[in-house]
N, C-alpha and C. Protein backbone atom coordinates (compact mmCIF):
# COMPACT_ATOMS: atom_id res chain seq x y z
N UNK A 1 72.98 160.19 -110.81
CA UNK A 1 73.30 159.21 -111.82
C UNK A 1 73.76 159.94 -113.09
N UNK A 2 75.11 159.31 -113.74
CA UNK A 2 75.47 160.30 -115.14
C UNK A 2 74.55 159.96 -116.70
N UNK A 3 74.19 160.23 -117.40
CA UNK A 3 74.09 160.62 -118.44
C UNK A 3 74.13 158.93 -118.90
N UNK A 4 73.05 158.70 -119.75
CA UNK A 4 73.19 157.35 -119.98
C UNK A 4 73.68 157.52 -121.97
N UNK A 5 74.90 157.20 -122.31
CA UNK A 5 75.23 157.31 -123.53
C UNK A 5 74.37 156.38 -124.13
N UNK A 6 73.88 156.86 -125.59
CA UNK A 6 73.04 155.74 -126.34
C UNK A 6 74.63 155.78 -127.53
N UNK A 7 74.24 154.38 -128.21
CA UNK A 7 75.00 154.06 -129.39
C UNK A 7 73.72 153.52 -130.45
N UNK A 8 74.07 154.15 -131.95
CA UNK A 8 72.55 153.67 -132.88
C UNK A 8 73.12 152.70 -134.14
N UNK A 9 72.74 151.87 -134.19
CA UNK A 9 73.41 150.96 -135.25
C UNK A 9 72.39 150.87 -136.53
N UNK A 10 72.94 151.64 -137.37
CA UNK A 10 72.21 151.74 -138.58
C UNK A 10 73.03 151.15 -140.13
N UNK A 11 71.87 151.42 -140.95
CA UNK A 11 72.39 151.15 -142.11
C UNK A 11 72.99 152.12 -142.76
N UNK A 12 74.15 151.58 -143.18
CA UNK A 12 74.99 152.70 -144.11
C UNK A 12 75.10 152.31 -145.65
N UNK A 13 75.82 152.82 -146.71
CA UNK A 13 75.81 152.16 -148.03
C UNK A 13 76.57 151.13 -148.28
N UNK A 14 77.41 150.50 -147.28
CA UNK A 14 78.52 149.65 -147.48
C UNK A 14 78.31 148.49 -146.44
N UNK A 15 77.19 149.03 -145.71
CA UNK A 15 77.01 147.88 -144.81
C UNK A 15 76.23 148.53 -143.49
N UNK A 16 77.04 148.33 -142.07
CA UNK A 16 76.21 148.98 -141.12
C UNK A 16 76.97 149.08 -140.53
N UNK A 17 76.96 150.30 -139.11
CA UNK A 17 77.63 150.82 -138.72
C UNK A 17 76.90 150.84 -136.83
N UNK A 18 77.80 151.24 -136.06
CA UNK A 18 77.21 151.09 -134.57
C UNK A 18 78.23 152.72 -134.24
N UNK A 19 77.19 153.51 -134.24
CA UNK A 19 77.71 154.83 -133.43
C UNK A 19 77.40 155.18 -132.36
N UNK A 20 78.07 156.11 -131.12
CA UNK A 20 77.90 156.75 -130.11
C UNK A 20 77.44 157.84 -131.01
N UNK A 21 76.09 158.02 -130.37
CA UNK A 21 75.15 159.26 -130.27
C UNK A 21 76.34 160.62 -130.18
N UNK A 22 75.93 161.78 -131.07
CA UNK A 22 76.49 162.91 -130.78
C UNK A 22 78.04 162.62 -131.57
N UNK A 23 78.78 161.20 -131.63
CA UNK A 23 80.01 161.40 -132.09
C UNK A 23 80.31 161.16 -133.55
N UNK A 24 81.70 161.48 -133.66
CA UNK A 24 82.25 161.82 -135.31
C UNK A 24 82.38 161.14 -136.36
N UNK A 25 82.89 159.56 -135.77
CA UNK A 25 83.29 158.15 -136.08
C UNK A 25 82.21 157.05 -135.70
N UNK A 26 82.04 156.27 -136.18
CA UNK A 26 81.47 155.21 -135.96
C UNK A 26 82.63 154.06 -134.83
N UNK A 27 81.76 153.79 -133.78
CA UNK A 27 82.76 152.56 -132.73
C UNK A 27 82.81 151.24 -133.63
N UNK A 28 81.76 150.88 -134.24
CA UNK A 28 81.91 149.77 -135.31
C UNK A 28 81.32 149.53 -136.47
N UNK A 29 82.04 148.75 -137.42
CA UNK A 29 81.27 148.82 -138.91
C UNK A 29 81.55 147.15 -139.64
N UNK A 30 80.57 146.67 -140.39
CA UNK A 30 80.76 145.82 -141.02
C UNK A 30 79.64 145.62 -141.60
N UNK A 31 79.81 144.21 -142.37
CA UNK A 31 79.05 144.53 -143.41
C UNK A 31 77.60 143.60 -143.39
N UNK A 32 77.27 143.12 -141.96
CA UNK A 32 76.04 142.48 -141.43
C UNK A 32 75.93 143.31 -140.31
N UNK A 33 74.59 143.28 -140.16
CA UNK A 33 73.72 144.07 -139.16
C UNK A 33 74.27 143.38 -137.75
N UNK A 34 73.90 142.52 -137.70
CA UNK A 34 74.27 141.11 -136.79
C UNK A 34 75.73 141.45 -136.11
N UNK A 35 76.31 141.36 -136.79
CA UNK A 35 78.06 141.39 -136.60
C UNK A 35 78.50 143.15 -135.75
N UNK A 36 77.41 143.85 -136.35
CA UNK A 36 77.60 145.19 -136.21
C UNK A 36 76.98 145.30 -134.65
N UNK A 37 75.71 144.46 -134.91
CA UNK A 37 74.84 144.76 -132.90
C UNK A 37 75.85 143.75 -132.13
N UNK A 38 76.48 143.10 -132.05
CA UNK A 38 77.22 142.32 -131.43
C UNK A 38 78.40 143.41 -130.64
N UNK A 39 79.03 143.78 -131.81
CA UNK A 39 80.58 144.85 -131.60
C UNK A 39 79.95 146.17 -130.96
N UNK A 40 79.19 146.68 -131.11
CA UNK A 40 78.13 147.57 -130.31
C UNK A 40 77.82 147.69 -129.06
N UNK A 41 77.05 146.42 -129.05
CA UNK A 41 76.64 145.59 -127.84
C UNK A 41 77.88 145.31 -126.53
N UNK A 42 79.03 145.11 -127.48
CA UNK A 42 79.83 144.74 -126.45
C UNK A 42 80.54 145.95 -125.54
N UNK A 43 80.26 147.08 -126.76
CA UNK A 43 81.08 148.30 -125.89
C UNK A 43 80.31 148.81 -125.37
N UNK A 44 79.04 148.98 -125.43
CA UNK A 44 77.57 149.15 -124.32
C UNK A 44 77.55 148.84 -123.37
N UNK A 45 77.93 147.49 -123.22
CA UNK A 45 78.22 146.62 -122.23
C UNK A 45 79.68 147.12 -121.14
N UNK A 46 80.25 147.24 -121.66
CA UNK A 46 81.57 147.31 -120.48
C UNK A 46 81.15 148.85 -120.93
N UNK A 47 81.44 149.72 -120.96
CA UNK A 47 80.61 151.06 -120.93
C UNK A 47 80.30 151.18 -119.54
N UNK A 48 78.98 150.87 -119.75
CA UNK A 48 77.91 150.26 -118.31
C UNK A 48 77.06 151.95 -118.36
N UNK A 49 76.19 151.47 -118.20
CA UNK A 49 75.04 152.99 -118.33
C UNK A 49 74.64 153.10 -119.53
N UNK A 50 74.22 152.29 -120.44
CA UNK A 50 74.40 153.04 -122.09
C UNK A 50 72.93 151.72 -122.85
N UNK A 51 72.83 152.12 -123.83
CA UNK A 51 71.90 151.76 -124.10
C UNK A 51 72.20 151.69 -125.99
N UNK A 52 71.72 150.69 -126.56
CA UNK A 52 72.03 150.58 -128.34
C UNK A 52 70.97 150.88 -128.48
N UNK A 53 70.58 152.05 -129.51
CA UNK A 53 69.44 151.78 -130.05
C UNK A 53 69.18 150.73 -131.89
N UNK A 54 68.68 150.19 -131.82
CA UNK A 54 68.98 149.35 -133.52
C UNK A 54 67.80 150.43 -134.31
N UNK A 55 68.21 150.22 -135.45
CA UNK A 55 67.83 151.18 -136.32
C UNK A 55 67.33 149.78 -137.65
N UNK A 56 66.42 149.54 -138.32
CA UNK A 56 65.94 148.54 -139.34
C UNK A 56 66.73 149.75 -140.63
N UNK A 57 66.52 148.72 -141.74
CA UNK A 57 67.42 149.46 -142.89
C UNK A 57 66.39 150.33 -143.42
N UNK A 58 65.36 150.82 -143.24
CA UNK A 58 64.83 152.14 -143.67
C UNK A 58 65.16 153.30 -142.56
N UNK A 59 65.67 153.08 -141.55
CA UNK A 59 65.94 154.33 -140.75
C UNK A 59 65.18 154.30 -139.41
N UNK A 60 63.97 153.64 -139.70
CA UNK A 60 63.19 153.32 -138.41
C UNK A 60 63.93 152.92 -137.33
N UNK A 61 63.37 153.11 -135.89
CA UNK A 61 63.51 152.55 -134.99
C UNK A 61 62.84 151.09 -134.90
N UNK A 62 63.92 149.67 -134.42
CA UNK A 62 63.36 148.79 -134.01
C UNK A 62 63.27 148.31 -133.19
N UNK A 63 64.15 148.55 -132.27
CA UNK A 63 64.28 148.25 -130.53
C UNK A 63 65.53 149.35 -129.87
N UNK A 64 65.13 149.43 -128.75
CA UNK A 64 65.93 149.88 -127.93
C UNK A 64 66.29 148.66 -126.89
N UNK A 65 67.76 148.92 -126.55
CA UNK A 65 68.62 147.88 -125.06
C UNK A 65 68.96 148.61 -124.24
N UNK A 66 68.83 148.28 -123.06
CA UNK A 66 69.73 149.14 -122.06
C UNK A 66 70.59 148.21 -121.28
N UNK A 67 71.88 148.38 -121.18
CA UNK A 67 72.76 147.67 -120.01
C UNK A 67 73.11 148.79 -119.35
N UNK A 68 73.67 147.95 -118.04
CA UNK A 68 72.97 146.96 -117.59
C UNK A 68 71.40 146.96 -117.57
N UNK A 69 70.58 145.66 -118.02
CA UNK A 69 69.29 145.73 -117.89
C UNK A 69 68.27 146.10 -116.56
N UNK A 70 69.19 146.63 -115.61
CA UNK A 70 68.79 146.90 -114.03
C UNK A 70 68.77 148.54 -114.21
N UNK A 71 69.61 149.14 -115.27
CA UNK A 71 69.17 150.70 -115.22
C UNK A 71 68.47 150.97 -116.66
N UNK A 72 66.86 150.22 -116.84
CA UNK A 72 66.43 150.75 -117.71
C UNK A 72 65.76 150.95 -116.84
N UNK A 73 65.02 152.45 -117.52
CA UNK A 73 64.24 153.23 -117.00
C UNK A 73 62.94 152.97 -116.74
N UNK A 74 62.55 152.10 -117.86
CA UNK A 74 61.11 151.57 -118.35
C UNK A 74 61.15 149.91 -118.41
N UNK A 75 61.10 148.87 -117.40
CA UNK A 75 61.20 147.78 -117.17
C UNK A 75 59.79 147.66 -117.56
N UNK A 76 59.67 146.72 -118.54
CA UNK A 76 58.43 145.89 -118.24
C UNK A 76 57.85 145.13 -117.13
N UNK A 77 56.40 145.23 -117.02
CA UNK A 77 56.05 144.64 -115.82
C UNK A 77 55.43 143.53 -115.97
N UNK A 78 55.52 142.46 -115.55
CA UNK A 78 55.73 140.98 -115.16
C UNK A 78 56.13 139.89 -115.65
């Protein structure tokens, strides 16, 4: 199985941003969080293997996603 890319959607000073892990550019930016996990979400999605992590506006982690939801690693049980 390859390498599951994460993307982290955090807060920036102008708004928020949705990056691939490791890269240069941000895949999306605007100026709601919301708008930003959506455009994220969607390239996660057709991606396929990848996972968003959301980031709250202090930097924290607040959830992790994985799509497809059939290759997370850690399924909750029942």
């Amino acid at each position: 199985m390859s390498k599951r890319e994460r993307y982290h959607v955090t807060k920036t000073e102008d708004g928020w941003k949705g990056k691939k892990e490791g890269g240069e550019r941000a895949s999306a930016t605007g100026k709601t969080k919301k708008e930003v996990l959506k455009k994220t979400t969607d390239i996660a999605k057709k991606k396929g293997n990848s996972s968003v992590v959301i980031h709250k506006s202090d930097g924290k982690i607040q959830e992790e996603r994985t799509y497809p939801k059939k290759s997370d690693p850690y399924p909750p049980k029942g």
